[in-house]
Protein backbone atom coordinates (compact mmCIF):
# COMPACT_ATOMS: atom_id res chain seq x y z
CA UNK A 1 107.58 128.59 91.84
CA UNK A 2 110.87 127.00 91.82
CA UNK A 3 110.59 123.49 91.16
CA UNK A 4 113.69 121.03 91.66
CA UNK A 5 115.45 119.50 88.83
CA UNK A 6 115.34 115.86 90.11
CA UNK A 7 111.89 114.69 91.61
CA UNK A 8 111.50 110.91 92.68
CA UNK A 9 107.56 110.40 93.12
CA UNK A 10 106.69 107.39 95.01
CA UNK A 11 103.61 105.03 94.23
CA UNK A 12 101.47 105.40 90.71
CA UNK A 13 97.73 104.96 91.56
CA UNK A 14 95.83 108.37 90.22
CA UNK A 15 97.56 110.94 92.17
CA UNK A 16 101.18 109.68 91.64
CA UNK A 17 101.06 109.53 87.89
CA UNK A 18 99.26 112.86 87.61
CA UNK A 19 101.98 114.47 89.85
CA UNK A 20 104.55 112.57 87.57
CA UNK A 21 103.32 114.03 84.84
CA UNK A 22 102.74 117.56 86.16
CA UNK A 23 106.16 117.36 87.05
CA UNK A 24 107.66 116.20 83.59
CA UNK A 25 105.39 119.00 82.19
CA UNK A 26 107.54 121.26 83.92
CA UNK A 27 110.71 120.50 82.46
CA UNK A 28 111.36 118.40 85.52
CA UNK A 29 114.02 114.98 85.30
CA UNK A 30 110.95 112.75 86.99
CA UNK A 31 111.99 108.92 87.94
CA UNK A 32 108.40 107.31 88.86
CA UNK A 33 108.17 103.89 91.20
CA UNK A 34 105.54 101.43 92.55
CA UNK A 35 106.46 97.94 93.85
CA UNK A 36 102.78 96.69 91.99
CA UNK A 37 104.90 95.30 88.51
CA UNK A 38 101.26 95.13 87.01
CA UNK A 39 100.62 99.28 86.86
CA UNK A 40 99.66 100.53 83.90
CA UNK A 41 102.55 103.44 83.24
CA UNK A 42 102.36 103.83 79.20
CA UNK A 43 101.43 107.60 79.92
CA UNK A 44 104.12 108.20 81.97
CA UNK A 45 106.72 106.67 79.89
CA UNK A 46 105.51 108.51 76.42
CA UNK A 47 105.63 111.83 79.09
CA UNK A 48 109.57 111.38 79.43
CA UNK A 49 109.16 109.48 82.26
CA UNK A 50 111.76 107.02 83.68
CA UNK A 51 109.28 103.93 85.33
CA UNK A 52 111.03 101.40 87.79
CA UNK A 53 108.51 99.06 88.49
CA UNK A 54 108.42 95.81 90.92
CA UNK A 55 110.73 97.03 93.62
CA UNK A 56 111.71 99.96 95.04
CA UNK A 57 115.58 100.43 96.10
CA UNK A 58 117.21 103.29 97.68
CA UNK A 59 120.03 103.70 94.90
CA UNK A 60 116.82 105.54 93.49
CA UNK A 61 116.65 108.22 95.60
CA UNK A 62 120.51 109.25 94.70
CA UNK A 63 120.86 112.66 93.40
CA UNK A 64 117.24 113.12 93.93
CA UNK A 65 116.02 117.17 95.26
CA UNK A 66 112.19 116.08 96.20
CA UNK A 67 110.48 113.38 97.01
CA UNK A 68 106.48 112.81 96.32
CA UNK A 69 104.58 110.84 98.29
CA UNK A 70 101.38 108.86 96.67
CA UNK A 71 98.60 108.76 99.84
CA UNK A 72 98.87 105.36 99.94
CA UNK A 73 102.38 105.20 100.68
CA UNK A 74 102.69 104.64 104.59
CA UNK A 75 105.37 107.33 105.82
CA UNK A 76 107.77 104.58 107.47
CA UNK A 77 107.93 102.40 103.92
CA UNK A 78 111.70 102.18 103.30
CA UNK A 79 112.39 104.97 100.38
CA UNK A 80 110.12 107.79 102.56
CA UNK A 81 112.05 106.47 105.65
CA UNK A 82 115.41 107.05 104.12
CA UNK A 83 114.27 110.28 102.40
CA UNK A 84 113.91 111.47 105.53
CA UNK A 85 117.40 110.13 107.10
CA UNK A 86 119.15 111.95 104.19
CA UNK A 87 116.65 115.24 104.45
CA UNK A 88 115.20 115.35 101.00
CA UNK A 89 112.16 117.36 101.46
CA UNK A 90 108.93 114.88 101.27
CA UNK A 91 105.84 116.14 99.59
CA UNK A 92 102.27 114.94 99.83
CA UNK A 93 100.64 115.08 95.60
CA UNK A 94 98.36 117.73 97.44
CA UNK A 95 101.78 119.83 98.50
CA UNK A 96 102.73 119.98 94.78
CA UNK A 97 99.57 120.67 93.33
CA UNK A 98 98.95 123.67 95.33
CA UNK A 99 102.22 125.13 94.70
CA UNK A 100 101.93 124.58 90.93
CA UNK A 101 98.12 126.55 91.40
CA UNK A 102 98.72 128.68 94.72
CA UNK A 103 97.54 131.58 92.61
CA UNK A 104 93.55 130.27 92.64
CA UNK A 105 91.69 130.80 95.41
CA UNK A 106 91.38 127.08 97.50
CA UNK A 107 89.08 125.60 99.67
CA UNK A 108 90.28 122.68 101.56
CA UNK A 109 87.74 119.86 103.06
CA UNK A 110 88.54 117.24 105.09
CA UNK A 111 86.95 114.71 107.76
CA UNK A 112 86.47 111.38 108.58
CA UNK A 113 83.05 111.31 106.44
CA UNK A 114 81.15 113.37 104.14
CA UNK A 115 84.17 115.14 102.23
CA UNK A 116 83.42 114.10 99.24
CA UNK A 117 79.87 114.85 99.15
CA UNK A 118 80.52 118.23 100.59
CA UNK A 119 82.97 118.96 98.44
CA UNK A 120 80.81 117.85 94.74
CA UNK A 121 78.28 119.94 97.10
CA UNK A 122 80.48 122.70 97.27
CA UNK A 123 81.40 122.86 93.40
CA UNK A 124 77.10 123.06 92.42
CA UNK A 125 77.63 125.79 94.71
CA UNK A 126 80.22 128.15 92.83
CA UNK A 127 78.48 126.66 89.83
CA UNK A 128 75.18 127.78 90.49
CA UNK A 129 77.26 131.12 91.17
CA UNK A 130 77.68 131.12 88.06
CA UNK A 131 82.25 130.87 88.88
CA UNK A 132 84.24 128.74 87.42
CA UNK A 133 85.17 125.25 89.86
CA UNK A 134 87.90 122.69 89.52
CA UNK A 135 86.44 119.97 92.07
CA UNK A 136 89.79 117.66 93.15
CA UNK A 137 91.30 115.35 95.84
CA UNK A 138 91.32 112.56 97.37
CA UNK A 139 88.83 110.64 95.33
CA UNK A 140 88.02 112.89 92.22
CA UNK A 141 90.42 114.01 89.55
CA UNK A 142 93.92 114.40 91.22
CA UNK A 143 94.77 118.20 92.17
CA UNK A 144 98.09 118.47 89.61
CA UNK A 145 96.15 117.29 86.82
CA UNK A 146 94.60 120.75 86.99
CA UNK A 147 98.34 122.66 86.53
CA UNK A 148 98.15 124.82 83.28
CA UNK A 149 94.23 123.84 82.73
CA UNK A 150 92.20 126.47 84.69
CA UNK A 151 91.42 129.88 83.62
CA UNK A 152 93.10 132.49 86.02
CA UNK A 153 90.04 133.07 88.24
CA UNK A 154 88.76 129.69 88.69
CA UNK A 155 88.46 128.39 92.44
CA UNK A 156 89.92 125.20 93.60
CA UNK A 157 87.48 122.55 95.84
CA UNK A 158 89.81 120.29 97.13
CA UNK A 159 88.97 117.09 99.62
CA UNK A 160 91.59 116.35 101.47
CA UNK A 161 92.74 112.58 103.53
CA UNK A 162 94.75 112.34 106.45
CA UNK A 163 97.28 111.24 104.04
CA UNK A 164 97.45 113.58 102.17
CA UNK A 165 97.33 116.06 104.77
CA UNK A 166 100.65 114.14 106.20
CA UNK A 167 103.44 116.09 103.95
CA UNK A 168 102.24 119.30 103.67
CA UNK A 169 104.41 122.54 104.09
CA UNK A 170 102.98 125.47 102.22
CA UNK A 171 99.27 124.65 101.75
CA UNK A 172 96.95 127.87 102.91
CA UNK A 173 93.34 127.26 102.33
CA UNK A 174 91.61 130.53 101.78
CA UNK A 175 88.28 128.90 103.35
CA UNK A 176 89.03 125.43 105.21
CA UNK A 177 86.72 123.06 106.52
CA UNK A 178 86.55 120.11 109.11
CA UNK A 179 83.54 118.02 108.80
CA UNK A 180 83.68 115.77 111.82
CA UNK A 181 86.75 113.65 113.62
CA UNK A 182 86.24 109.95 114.26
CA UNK A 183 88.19 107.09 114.77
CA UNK A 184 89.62 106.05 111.38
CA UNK A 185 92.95 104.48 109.43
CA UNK A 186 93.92 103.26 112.80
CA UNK A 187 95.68 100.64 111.04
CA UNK A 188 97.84 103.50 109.16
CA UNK A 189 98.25 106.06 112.04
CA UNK A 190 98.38 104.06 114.86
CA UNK A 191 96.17 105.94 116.95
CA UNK A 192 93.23 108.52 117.03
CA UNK A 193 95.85 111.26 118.34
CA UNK A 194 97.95 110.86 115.34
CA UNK A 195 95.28 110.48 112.99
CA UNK A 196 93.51 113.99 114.41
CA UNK A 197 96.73 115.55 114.48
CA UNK A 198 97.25 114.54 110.60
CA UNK A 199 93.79 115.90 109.96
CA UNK A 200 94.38 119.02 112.10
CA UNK A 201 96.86 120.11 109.59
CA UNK A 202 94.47 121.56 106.98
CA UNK A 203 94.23 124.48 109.92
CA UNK A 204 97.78 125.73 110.20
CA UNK A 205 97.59 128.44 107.10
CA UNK A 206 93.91 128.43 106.67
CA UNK A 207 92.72 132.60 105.95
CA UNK A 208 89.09 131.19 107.13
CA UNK A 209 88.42 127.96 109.26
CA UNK A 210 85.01 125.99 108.91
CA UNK A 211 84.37 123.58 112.33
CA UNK A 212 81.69 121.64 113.49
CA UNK A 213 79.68 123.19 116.62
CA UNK A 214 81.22 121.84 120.21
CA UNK A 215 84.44 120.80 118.58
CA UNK A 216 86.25 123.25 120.44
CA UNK A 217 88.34 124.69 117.77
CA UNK A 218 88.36 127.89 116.89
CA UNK A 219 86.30 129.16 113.55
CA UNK A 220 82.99 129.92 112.03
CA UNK A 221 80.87 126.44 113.93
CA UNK A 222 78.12 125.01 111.64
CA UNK A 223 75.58 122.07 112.37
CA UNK A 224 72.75 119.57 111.38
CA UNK A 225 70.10 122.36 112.63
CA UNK A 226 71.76 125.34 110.93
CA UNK A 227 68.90 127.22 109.51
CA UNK A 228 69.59 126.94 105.66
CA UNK A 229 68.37 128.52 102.64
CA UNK A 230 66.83 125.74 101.76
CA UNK A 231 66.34 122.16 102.82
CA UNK A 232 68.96 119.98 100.97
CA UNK A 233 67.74 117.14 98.57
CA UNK A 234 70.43 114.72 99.66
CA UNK A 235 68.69 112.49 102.69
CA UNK A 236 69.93 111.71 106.39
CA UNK A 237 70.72 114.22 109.37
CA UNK A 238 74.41 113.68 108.83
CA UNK A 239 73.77 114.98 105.10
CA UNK A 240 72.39 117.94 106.72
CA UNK A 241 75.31 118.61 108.87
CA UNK A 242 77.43 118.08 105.26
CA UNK A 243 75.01 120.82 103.87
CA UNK A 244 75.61 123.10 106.54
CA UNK A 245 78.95 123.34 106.33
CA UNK A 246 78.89 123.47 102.64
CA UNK A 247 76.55 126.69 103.43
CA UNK A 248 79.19 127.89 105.90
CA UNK A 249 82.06 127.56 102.94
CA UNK A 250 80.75 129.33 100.41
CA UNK A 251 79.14 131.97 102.37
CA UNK A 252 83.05 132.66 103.39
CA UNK A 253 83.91 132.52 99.83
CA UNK A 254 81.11 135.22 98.85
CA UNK A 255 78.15 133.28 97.54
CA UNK A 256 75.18 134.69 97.94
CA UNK A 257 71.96 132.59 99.50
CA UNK A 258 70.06 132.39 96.48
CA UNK A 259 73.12 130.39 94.31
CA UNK A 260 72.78 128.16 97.39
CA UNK A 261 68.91 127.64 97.65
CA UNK A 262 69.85 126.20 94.20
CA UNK A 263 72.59 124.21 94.64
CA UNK A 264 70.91 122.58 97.84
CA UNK A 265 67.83 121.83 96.18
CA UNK A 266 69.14 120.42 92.75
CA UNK A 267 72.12 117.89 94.51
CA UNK A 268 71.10 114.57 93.78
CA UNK A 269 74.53 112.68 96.36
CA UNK A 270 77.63 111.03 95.17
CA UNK A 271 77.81 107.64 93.59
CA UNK A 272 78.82 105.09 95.98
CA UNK A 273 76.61 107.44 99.15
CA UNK A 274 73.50 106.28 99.82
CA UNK A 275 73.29 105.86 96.03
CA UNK A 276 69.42 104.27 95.49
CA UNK A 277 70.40 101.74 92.42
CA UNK A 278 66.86 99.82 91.68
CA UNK A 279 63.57 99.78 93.29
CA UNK A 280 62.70 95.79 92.24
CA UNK A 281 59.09 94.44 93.01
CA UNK A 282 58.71 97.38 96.19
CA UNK A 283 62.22 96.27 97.43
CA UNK A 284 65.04 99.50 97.34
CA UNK A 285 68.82 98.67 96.98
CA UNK A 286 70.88 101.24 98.24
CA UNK A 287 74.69 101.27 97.71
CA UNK A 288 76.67 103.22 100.38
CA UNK A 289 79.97 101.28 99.81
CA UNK A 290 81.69 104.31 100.63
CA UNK A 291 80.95 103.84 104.61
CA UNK A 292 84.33 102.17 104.74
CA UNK A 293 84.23 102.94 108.78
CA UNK A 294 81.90 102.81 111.32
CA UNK A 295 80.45 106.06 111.73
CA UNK A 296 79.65 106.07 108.18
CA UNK A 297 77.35 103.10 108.63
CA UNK A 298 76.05 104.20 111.39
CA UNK A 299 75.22 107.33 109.67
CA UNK A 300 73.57 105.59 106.62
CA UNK A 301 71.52 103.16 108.87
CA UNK A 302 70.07 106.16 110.83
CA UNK A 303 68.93 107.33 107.11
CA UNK A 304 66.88 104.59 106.79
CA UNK A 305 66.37 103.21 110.37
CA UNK A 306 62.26 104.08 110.18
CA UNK A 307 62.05 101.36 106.95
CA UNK A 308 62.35 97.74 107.39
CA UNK A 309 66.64 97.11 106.63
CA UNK A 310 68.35 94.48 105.25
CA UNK A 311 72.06 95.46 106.24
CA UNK A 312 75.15 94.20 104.42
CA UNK A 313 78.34 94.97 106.55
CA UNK A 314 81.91 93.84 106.32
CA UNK A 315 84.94 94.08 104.25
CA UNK A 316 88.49 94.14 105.22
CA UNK A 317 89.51 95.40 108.41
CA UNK A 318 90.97 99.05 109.74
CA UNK A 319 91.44 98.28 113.43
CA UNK A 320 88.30 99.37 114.40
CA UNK A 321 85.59 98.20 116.90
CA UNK A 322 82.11 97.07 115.85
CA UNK A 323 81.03 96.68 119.01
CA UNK A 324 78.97 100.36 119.25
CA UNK A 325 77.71 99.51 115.80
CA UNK A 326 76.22 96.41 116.81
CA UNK A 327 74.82 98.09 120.21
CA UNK A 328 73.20 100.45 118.16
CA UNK A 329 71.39 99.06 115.21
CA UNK A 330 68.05 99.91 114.94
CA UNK A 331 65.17 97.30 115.56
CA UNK A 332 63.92 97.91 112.15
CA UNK A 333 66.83 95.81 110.77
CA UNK A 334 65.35 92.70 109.83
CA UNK A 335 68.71 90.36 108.55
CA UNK A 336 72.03 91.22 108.58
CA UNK A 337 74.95 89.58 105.73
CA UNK A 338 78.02 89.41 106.72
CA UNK A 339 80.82 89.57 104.38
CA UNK A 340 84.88 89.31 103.57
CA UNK A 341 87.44 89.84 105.80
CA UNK A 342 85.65 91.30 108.76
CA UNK A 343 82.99 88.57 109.06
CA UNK A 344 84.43 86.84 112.19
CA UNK A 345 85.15 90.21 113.96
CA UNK A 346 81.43 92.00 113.59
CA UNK A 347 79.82 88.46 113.90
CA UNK A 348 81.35 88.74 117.84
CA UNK A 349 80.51 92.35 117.92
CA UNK A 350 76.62 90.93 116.89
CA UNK A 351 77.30 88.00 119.10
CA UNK A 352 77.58 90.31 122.02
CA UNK A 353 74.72 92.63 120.82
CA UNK A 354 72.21 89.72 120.63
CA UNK A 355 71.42 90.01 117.03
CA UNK A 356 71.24 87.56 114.31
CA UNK A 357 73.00 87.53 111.06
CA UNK A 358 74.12 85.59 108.08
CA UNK A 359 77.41 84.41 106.79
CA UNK A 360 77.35 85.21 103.08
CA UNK A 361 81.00 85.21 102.50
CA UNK A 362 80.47 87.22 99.09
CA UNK A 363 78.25 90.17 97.97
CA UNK A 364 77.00 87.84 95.16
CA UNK A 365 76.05 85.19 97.79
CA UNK A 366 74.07 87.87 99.99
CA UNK A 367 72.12 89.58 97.00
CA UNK A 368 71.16 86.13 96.01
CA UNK A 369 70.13 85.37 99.66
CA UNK A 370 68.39 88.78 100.30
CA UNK A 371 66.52 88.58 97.14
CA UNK A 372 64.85 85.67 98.38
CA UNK A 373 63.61 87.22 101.76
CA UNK A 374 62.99 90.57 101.09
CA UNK A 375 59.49 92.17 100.90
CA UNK A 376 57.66 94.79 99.43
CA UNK A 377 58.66 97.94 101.65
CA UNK A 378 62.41 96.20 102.31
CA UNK A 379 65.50 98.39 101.95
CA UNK A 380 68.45 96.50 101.09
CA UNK A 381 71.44 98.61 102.10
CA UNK A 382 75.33 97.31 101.44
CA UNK A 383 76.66 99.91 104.60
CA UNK A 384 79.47 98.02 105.18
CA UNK A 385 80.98 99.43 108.04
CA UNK A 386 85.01 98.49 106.30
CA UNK A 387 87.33 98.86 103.33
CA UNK A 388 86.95 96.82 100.26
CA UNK A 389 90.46 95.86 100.02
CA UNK A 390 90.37 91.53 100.99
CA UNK A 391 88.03 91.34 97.39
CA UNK A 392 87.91 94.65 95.85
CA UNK A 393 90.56 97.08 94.83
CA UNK A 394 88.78 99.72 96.39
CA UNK A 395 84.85 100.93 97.58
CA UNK A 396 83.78 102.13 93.95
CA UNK A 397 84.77 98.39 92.38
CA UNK A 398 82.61 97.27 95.05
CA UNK A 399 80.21 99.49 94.98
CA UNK A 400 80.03 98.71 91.27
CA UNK A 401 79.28 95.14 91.98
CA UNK A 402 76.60 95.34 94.21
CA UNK A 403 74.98 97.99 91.29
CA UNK A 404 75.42 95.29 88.58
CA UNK A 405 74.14 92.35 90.84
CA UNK A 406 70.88 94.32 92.12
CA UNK A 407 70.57 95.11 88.19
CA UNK A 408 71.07 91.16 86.98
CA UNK A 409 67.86 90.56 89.08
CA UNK A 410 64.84 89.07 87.32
């Protein structure tokens, strides 16, 4: 592929310094920027990188051919915005990645939940196929970190955000798969239209398209009752529905039933996913930190909604409403923590709903509280329902906390 000579990539959390580098790799004159003055760069810098850290002016998009867009980047912050005024192409880390590897077959997964446990899913799959997987995206190992290190016929699993999906030009999936569409990253898109339209875009050079049943779009449907070859390890209804599509993927890609019956039955779930972290004296801590909306709580309550529940919710917010959330917890759900950001907008949502809850302010003050209530039989599940950004720097920090506090217990 022709690449341009001067690339400007834009933000330097894991997928802008892997396209940085992938870029410098490829003889590339690469000028890398984040406004955080604390990121770590050293790699980029020892890769012939030039770093400009702390603030980001538009004298450094002169003479510059392509632009690359870290997810995180919101398309109207100023150096996209006047990318676009002076038509420099724009490219998502996703866009470059699968030009640098368009020669290995890809499938594409996105959704508002379950990607990445579909997609890990996915890769014991061609695994237990006994092919050769590179598992990438939005949370995993960045897709251009893989430029130059697969052999020629290993297949690409790649999970895929609505921003990532944003800048986009040339990406065909050979199989690609929606899991579900709920509201989400209102705060970034503005509305559900834009954010379905965003995730829509994983369709528009797809060879084979994966959709849930009664979405209406066009493509092989799959859902939670799919008759499967085998009933999947990982627990919950919506897990099943993530297992069916899975099924539906790699079917499309050639694998037979039996590699599947494997893969199904051997899956143990994602850190961070309904992720049981101790059983202590009969009580079961369960870390789902990754529900960051939600639908994803809700999903992860209904898993345990038959066991006596000791929610955790909150976390900063997304412009969502709690207010179904709160309408529909379970009346096995015996306390209810609040914590962070969020506390004062799902305590009216519970206000409204008529149930009680706790202000715990931090996840160390609610372990300590829960510890002291809970009972033999208890589940304890941190389902937060938000993002992790008002005291973490992101779900797995946080879902690393809860881990070492349930551990600290005596």
């Amino acid at each position: 592929m022709k690449l341009p000579r001067h690339a400007l990539v834009v933000g330097l959390a894991r997928s802008g310094q892997a396209a940085a580098l992938a870029l410098a790799r490829r003889g590339v004159d690469v000028v890398a920027t984040d406004r955080d003055a604390t990121v770590d760069a050293g790699r980029l810098a020892e890769a012939g990188v030039e770093v400009r850290l702390g603030r980001e002016e538009e004298a450094l998009l002169d003479g510059v051919e392509l632009l690359v867009k870290s997810p995180g980047v919101p398309a109207e912050s100023p150096l996209p915005a006047t990318a676009r005024a002076r038509r420099i192409p724009i490219w998502s880390e996703i866009e470059l990645g699968y030009r640098l590897l368009s020669h290995h077959p890809f499938v594409g997964v996105t959704g508002t939940n379950g990607k990445t446990t579909t997609c890990e899913l996915l890769g014991e799959m061609f695994r237990a196929a006994g092919l050769v997987v590179a598992v990438a995206g939005n949370v995993g190992r960045p897709l251009t970190s893989f430029d130059g290190a697969l052999p020629p016929d290993a297949w690409i699993v790649c999970e895929l955000s609505s921003f990532q999906l944003e800048d986009v030009h040339e990406l065909a999936c050979d199989v690609a798969v929606l899991l579900n569409l709920e509201p989400d990253h209102l705060d970034r898109h503005g509305s559900f239209a834009a954010y379905r339209s965003a995730k829509l875009r994983i369709f528009e050079r797809a060879r084979v398209k994966i959709v849930p049943r009664d979405s209406g779009l066009d493509g092989i449907e799959f859902a939670a009752d799919d008759e499967l070859p085998s009933e999947p390890l990982i627990r919950g209804e919506h897990n099943r529905a993530n297992a069916a599509a899975a099924v539906a993927a790699a079917r499309a890609a050639g694998i037979d039933d039996e590699a599947l019956a494997t893969a199904l039955t051997t899956f143990p779930g994602v850190q961070h996913r309904l992720e049981l972290v101790r059983d202590h004296g009969g009580v079961r801590y369960v870390n789902d930190s990754k529900a960051t909306n939600t639908a994803a709580a809700r999903r992860g309550i209904a898993a345990y909604a038959a066991e006596p529940l000791r929610l955790i919710l909150g976390g900063s917010l997304k412009g969502e409403s709690f207010d179904d959330l709160a309408a529909a917890l379970p009346d096995t759900v015996r306390s209810i923590d609040l914590i962070g950001e969020a506390s004062d907008t799902i305590a009216a949502a519970l206000d409204g709903a008529r149930r009680s809850y706790r202000r715990s302010n931090t996840l160390a003050e609610a372990i300590a509280a829960i510890a002291n209530d809970a009972e033999r039989g208890d589940v304890v599940l941190l389902s937060p329902a938000c993002a992790s950004y008002d005291q973490y720097r992101n779900y797995e920090e946080r879902g690393d906390a809860f881990r070492r506090l349930v551990e600290a217990l005596a």
